[in-house]
Protein backbone atom coordinates (compact mmCIF):
# COMPACT_ATOMS: atom_id res chain seq x y z
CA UNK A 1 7.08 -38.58 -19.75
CA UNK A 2 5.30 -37.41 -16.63
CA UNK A 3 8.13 -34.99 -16.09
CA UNK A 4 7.02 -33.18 -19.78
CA UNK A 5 3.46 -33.27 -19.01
CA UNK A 6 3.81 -31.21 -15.68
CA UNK A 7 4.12 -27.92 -17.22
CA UNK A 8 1.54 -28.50 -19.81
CA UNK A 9 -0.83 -29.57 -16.66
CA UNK A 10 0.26 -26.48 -14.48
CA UNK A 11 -0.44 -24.50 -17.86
CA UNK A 12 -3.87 -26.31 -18.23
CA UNK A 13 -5.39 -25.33 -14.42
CA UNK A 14 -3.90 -21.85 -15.01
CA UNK A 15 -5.82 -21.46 -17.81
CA UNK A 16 -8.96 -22.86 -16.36
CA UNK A 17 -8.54 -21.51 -13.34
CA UNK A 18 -8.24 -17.87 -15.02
CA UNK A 19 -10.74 -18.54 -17.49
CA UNK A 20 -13.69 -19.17 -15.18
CA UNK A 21 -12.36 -16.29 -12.74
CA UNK A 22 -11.31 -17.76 -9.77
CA UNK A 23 -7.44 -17.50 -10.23
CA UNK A 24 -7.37 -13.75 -8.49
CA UNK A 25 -9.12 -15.51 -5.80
CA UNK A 26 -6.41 -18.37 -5.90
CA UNK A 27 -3.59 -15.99 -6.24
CA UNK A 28 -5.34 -13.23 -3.25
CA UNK A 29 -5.73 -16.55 -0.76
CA UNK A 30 -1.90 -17.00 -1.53
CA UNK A 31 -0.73 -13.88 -0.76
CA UNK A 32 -2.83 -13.74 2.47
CA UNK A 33 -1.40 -16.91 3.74
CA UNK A 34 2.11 -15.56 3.04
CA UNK A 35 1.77 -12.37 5.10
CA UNK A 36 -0.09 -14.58 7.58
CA UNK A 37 3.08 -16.08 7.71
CA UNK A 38 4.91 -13.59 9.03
CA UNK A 39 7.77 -14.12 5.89
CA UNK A 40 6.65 -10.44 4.53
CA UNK A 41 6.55 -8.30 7.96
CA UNK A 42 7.95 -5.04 7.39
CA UNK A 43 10.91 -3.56 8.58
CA UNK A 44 11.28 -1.77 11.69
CA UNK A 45 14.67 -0.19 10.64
CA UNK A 46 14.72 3.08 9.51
CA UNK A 47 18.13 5.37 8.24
CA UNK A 48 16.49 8.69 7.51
CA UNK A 49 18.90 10.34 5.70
CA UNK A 50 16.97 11.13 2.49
CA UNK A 51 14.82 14.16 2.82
CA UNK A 52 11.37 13.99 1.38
CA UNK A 53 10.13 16.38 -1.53
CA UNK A 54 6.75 17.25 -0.48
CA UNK A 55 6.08 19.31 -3.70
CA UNK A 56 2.98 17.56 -5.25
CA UNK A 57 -0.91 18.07 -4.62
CA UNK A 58 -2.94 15.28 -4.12
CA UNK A 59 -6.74 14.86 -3.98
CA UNK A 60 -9.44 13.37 -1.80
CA UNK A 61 -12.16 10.62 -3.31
CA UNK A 62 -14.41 14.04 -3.42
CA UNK A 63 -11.93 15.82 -5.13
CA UNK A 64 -10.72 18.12 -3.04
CA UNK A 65 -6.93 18.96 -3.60
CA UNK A 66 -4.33 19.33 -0.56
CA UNK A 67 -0.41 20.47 -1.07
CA UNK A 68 1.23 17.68 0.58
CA UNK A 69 3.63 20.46 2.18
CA UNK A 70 -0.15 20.66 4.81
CA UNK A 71 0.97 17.89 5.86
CA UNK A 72 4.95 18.64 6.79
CA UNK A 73 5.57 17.94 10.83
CA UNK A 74 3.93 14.78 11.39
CA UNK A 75 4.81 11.21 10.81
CA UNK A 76 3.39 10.00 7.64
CA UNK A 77 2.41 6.50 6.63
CA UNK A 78 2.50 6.86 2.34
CA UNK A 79 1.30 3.68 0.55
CA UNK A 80 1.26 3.60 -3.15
CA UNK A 81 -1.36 1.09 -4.36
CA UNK A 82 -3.52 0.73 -7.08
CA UNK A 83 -7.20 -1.12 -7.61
CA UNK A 84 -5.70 -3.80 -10.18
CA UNK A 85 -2.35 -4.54 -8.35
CA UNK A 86 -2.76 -8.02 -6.16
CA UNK A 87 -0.55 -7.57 -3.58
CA UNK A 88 -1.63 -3.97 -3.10
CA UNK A 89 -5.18 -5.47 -2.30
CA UNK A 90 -3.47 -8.15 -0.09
CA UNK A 91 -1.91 -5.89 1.79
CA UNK A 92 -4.75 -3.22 2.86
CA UNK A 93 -6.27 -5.30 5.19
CA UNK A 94 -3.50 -5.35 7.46
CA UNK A 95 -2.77 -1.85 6.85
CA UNK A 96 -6.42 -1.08 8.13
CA UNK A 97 -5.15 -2.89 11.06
CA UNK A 98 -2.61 -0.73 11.93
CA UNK A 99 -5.01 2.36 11.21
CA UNK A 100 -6.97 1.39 13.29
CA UNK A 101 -4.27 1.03 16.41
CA UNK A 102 -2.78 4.00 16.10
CA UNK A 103 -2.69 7.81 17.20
CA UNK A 104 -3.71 9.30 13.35
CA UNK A 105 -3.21 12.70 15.00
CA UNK A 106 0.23 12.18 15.22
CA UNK A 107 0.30 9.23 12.59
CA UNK A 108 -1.21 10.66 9.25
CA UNK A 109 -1.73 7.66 6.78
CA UNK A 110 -2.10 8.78 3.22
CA UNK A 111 -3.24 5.76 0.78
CA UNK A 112 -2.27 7.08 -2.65
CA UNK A 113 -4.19 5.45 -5.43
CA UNK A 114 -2.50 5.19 -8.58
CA UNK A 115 -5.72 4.13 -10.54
CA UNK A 116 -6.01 6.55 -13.35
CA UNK A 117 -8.74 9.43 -12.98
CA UNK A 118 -11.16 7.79 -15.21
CA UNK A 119 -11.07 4.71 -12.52
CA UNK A 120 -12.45 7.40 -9.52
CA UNK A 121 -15.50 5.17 -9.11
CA UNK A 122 -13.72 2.21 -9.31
CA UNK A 123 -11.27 3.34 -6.29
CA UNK A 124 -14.64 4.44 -4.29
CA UNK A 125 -15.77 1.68 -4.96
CA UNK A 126 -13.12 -0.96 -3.79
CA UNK A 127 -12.71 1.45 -0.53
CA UNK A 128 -16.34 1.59 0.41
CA UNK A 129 -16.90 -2.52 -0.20
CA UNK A 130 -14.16 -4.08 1.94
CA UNK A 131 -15.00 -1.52 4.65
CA UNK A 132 -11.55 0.23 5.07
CA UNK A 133 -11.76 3.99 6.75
CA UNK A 134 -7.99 5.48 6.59
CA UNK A 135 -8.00 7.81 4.02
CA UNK A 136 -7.53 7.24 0.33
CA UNK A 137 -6.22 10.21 -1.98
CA UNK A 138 -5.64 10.33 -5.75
CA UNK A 139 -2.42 12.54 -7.42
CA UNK A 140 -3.44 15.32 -8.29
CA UNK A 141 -1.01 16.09 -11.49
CA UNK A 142 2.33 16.00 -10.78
CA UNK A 143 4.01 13.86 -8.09
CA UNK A 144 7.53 14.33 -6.51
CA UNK A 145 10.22 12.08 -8.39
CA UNK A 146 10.69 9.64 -5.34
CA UNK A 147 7.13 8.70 -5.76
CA UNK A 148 7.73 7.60 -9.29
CA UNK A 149 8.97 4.16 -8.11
CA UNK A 150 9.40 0.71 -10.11
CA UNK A 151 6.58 -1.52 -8.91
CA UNK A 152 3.64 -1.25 -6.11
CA UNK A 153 2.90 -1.52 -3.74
CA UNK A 154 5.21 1.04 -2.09
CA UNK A 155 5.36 2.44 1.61
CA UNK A 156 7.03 5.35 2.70
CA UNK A 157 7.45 6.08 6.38
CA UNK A 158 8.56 10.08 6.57
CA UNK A 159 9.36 11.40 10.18
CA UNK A 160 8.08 15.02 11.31
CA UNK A 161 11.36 16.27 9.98
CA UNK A 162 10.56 14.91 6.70
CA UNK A 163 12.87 12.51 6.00
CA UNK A 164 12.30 9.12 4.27
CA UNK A 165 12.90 6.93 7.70
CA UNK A 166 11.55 3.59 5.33
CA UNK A 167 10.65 2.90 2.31
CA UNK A 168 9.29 -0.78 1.59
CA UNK A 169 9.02 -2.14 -2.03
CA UNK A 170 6.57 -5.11 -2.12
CA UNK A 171 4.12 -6.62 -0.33
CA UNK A 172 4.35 -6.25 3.32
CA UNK A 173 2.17 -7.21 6.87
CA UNK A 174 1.95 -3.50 8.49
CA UNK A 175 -0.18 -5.20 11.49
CA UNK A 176 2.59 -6.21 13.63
CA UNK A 177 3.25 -4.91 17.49
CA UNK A 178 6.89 -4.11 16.44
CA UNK A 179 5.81 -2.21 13.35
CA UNK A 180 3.31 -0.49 15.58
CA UNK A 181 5.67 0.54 17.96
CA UNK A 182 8.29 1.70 15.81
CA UNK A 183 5.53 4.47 14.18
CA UNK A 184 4.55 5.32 18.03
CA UNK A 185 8.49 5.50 18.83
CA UNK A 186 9.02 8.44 15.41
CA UNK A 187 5.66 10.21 16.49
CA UNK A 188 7.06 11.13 19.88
């Protein structure tokens, strides 16, 4: 009997838990425990073989455009996230870490937001309130087919030759000395 009242239980706090609003908190304390952890660091281990298509314009939180080609030479740090993905959120904390470690002269971190247009406040919003200061971008129109990828969040690492050196699918701790020295080691 107990065994057939579990799920209905686990059902029941769910609910609650969702229905007075605290279950994102729930499920964001989760997450942070997990890359806490150390189970989600990310990889270290490139294989750039792929070359990256740098054919897309993307846009500042003011709205100014660039042509990601501007950008061609340096090591790039590409993270697709979006304001209403959880582990996207989870994740930018230790991302702002890393930012904050590194050489961004010859480590350019581009934060893509995949929020829709309409959501530009939203995306200024979340940015300005949790204090982060790498830089956040928008697409502007058309982006290159190997950013049109399954799930978020997503991290590209592309070398100054422009090859994908790593891609990560998932949730992932950036903040780590290895990970640090790895983007140090492709920026020489």
């Amino acid at each position: 009997m107990v065994n057939l009242l579990k799920p209905v239980l686990w059902g029941f706090l769910v609910y609650v838990l969702y229905t007075f609003g605290a279950f994102q908190y729930v499920v964001s304390a989760a997450h942070t425990t997990v890359l806490q952890s150390g189970l989600l660091n990310a990889s270290t281990v490139g294989n750039s073989t792929t070359s990256f298509d740098y054919n897309f314009t993307i846009k500042d939180l003011s709205g100014k455009k660039i042509d990601f080609k501007e950008l061609q030479g340096k090591v790039i740090f590409l993270n697709l996230w979006a304001t209403w993905c959880g582990p996207c959120r989870s994740e930018m904390a230790s991302i702002q870490k890393l930012y904050e470690q590194v050489d961004t002269h010859k480590i350019l971190f581009v934060m893509l937001s995949l929020d829709k247009d309409s959501q530009l406040e939203k995306v200024k919003s979340y940015v300005a309130g949790r204090s982060f200061t790498f830089p956040v971008y928008m697409p502007s129109g058309y982006l290159a087919e190997q950013l049109q990828v399954p799930s978020i969040p997503t991290t590209f690492v592309i070398t100054k030759d422009g090859l994908i050196d790593l891609k990560e699918v998932g949730m992932k701790n950036y903040n780590t000395p290895k990970f640090k020295k790895y983007l140090e080691a492709l920026s020489k």
